[in-house]
Protein backbone atom coordinates (compact mmCIF):
# COMPACT_ATOMS: atom_id res chain seq x y z
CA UNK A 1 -55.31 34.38 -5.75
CA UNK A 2 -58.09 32.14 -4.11
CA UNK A 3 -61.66 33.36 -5.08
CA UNK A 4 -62.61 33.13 -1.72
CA UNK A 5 -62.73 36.30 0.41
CA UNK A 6 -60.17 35.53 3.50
CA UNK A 7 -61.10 39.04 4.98
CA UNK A 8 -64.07 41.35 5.53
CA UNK A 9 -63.17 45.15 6.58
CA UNK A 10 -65.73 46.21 8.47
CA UNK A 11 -65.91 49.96 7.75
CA UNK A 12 -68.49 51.09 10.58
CA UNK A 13 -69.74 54.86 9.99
CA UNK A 14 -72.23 57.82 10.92
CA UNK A 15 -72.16 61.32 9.43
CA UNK A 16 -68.59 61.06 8.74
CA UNK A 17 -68.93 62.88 5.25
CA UNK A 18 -65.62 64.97 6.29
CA UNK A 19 -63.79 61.64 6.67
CA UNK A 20 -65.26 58.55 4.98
CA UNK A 21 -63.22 58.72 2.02
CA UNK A 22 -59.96 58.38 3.65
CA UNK A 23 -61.20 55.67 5.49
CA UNK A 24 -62.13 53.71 2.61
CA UNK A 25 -59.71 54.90 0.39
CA UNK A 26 -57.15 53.52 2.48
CA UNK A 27 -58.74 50.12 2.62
CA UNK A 28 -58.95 49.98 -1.03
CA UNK A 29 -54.96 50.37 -0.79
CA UNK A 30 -54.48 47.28 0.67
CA UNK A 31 -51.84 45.03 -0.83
CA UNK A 32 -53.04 41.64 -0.40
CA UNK A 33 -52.27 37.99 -1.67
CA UNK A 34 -56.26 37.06 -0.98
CA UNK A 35 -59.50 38.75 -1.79
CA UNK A 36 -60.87 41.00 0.64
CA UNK A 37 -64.59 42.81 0.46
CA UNK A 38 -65.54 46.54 2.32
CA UNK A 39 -68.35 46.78 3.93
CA UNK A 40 -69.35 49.77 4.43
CA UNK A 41 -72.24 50.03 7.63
CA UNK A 42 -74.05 53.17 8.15
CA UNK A 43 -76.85 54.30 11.00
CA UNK A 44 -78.89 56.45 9.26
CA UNK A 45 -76.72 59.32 8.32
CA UNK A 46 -78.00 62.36 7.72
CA UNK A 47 -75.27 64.17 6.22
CA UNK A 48 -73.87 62.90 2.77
CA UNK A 49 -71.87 60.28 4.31
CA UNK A 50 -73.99 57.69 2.31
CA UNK A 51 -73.81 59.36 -1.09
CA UNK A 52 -70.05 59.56 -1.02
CA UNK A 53 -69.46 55.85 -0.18
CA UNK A 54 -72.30 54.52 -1.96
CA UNK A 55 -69.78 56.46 -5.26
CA UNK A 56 -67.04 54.19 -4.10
CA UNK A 57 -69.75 51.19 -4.24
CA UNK A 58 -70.50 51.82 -8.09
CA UNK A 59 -66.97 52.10 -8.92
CA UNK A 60 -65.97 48.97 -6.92
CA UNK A 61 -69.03 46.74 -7.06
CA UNK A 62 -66.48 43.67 -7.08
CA UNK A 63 -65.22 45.15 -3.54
CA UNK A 64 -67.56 47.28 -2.05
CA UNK A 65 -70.63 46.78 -0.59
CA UNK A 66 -72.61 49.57 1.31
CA UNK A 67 -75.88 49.46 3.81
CA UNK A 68 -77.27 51.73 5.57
CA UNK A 69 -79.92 51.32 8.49
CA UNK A 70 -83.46 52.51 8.18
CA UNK A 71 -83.23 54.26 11.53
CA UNK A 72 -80.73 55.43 13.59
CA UNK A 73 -79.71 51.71 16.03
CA UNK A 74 -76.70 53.29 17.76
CA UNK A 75 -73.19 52.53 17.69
CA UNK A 76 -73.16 49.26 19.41
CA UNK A 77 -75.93 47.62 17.20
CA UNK A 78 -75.03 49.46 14.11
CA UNK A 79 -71.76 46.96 14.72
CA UNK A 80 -74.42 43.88 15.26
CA UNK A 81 -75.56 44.28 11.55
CA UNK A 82 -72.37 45.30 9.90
CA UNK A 83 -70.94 41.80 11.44
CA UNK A 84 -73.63 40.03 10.12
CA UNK A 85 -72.64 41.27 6.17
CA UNK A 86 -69.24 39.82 6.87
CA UNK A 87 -68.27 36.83 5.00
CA UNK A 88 -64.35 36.82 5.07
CA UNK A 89 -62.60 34.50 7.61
CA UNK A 90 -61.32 37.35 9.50
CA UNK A 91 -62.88 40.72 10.32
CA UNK A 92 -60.76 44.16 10.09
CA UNK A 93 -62.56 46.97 11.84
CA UNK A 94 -62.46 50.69 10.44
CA UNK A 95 -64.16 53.06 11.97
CA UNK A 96 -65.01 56.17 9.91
CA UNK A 97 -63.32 58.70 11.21
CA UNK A 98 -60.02 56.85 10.86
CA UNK A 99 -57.82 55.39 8.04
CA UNK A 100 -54.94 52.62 8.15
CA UNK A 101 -51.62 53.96 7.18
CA UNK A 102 -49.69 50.54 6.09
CA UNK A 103 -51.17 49.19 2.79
CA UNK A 104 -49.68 46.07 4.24
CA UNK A 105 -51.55 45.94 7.87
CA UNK A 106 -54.31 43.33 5.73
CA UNK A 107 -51.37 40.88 4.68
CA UNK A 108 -49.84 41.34 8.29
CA UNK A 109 -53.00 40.29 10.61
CA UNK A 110 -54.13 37.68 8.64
CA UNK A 111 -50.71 35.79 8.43
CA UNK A 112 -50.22 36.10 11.91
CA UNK A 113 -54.01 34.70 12.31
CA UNK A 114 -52.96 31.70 9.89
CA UNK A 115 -49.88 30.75 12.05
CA UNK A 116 -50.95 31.43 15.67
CA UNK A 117 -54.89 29.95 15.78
CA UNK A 118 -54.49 30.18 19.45
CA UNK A 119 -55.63 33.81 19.22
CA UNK A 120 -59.10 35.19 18.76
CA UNK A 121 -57.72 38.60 17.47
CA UNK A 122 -54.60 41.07 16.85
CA UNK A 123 -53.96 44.55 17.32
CA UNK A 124 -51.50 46.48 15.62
CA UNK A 125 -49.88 49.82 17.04
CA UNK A 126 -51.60 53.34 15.93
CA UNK A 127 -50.72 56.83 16.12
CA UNK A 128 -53.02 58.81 17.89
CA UNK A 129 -53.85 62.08 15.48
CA UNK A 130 -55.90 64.81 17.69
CA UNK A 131 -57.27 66.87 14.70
CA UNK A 132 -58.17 69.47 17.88
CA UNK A 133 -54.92 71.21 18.09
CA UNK A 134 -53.32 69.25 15.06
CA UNK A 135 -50.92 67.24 16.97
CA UNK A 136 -49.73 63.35 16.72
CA UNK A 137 -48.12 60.68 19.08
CA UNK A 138 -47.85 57.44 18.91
CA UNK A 139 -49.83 54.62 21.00
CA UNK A 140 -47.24 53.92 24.17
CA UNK A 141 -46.46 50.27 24.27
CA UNK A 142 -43.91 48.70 26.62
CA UNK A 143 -42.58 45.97 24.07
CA UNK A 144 -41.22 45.75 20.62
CA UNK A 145 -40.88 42.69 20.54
CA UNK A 146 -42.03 40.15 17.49
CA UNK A 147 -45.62 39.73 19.13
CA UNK A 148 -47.29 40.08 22.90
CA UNK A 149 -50.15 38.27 24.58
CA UNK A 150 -53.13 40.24 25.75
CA UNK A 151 -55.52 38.30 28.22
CA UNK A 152 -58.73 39.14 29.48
CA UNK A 153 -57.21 39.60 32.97
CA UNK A 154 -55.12 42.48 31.23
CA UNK A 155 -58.23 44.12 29.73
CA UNK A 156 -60.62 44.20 32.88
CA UNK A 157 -57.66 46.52 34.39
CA UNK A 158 -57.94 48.66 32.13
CA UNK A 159 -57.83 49.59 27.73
CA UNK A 160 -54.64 48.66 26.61
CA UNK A 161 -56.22 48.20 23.17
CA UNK A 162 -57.62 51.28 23.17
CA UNK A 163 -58.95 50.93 19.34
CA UNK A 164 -61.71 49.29 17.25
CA UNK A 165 -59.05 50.13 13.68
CA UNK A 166 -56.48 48.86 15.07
CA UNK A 167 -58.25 45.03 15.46
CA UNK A 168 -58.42 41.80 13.25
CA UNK A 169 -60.66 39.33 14.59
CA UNK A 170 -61.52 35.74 13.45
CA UNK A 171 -65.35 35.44 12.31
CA UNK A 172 -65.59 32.53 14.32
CA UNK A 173 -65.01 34.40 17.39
CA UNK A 174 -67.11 37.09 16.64
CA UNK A 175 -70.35 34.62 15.73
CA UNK A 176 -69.58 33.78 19.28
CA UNK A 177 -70.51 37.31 20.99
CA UNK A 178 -73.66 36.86 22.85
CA UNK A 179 -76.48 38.72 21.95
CA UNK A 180 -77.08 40.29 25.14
CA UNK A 181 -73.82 42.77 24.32
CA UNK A 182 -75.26 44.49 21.53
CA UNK A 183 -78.23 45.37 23.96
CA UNK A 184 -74.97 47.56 26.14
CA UNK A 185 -73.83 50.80 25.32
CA UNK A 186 -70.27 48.47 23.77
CA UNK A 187 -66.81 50.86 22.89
CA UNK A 188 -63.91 48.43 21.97
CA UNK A 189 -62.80 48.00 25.38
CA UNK A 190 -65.87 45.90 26.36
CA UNK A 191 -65.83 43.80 23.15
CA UNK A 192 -62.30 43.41 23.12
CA UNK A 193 -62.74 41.44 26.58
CA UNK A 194 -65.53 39.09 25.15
CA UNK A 195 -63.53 38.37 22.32
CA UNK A 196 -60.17 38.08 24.70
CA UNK A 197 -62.42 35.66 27.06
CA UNK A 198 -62.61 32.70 24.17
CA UNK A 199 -58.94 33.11 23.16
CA UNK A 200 -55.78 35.45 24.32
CA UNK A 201 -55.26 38.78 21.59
CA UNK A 202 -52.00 39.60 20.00
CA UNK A 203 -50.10 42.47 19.43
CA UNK A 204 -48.04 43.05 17.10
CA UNK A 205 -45.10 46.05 17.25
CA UNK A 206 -45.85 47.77 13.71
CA UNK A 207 -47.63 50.46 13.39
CA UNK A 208 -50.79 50.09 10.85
CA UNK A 209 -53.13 52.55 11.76
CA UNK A 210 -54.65 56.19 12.84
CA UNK A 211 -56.81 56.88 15.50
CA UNK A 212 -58.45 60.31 14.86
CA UNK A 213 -59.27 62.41 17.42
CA UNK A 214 -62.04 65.43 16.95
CA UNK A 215 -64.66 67.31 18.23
CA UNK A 216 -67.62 65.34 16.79
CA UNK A 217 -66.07 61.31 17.66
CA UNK A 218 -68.74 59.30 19.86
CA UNK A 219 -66.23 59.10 22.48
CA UNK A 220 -63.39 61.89 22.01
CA UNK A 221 -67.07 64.03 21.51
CA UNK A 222 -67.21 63.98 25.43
CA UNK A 223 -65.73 66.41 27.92
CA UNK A 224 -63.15 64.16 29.70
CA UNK A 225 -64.99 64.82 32.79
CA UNK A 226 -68.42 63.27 31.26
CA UNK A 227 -65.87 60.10 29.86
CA UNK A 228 -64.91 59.21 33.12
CA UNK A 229 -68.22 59.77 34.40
CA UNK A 230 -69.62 57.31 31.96
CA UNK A 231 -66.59 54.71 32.18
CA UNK A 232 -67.43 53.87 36.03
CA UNK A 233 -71.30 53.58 34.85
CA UNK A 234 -69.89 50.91 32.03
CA UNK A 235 -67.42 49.14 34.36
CA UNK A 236 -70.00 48.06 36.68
CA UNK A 237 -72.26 47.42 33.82
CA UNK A 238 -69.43 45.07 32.06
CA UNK A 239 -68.50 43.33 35.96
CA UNK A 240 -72.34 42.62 35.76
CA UNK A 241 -71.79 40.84 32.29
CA UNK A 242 -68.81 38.44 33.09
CA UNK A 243 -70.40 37.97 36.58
CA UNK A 244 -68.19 39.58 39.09
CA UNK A 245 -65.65 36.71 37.65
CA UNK A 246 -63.01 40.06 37.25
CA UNK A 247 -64.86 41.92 40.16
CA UNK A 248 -61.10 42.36 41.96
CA UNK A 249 -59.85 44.12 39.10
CA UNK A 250 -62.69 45.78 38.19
CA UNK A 251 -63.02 47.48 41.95
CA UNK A 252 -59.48 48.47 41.90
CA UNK A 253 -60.70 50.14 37.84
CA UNK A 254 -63.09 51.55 39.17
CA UNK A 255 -61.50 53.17 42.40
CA UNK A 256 -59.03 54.37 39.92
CA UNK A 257 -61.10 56.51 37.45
CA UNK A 258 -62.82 57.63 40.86
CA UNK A 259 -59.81 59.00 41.60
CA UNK A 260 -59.59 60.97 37.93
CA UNK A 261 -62.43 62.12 38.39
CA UNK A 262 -62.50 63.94 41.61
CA UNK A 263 -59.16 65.63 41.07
């Protein structure tokens, strides 16, 4: 096994005491052929989020490595400084609140990322688990086939990701970002499209990961009334960004939600 770490998980938290340890539990499960590292990137808990990873941290100083900002930045720059710990080749993002369930979903990003370096990024399927009413489903997706092309076109219609645990990204892409984003209120979606803007994202058919849904997520948090509210705010915020280059698709987005929204 090469010294060198090929991949940084990205394990991006706040006051997720009731979840953090399957999250990084189920990163240290990964069956790998490289070295990875966790980082673990906290804003400002104030539950005891902190003290259980930082337990993890002492038991896995080789892997583990866990910060935690002074003050509370927000979600979207809390992501600004966890990138910058990085130092693996690719980046696997794990929220929290979620957990992969494939100890193989590390092994199967990154060798797709080695063969195909036309991509900036894959995504893997996920089952959606709503903790609410205790139910599961799995993410809808048209094509089983061996891998599918996502574009940037495709994104600016709409979240076909739909994920930030579900993503492997190359660093390189990443470094890219402009530094005006992490000035945004960012989800996925948006920084899915400025990554899918360098370089097209796969997907790949198996399914790697859960998306948990509860009461207390940053997004699933919101009535679904105040989410589509606040996603015709952010598409005319992210049209702003590219320039009105998408501005078709973004209108017809846009007219869309409307439509959600008022019925």
């Amino acid at each position: 096994m090469n010294d060198e770490i090929k991949v940084s998980v990205l394990i991006i938290t706040y006051n997720q005491a009731r979840f953090i340890k399957k999250a990084i539990e189920s990163a240290l499960e990964q069956k790998t052929k490289f070295k990875y590292e966790i980082i673990v990137m906290d804003d400002c808990s104030s539950d005891s989020t902190i003290k259980i990873a930082g337990k993890y941290a002492e038991k896995y100083t080789d892997i583990i490595k866990v910060y935690s900002n002074n003050k509370n930045l927000g979600i979207t720059k809390n992501y600004k400084e966890g990138f910058k710990k990085c130092r693996g080749e690719y980046i696997a993002v794990l929220e929290g609140d979620d957990y992969w369930n494939n100890k193989q979903k590390l092994q199967i990003q990154s060798n797709f990322l080695d063969r195909h370096k036309n991509f900036s990024a894959v995504f893997n399927r996920y089952i959606i688990y709503n903790a609410i009413n205790n139910s599961k489903a799995t993410q809808a997706w048209r094509s089983n086939t061996s891998y599918e092309t996502i574009t940037i076109e495709q994104l600016t219609r709409g979240n076909v990701i739909g994920n930030f645990s579900t993503c492997m990204y190359r660093k390189s892409c990443v470094d890219k970002v402009k530094e005006s984003l992490y000035d945004m209120l960012v989800y996925d979606w948006m920084f899915n499209m400025v990554i899918a803007e360098q370089k097209p994202i796969a997907y790949l058919p198996q399914i790697c990961s859960v998306y948990r849904i509860h009461s207390r997520g940053t997004w699933m948090g919101n009535s679904v009334k105040n989410r589509l509210a606040l996603t015709i705010k952010l598409i005319d915020v992210y049209n702003a960004f590219f320039g009105f280059k998408y501005n078709s698709n973004f209108k017809l987005l846009k007219k869309n939600v409307y439509k959600q929204l008022i019925n």
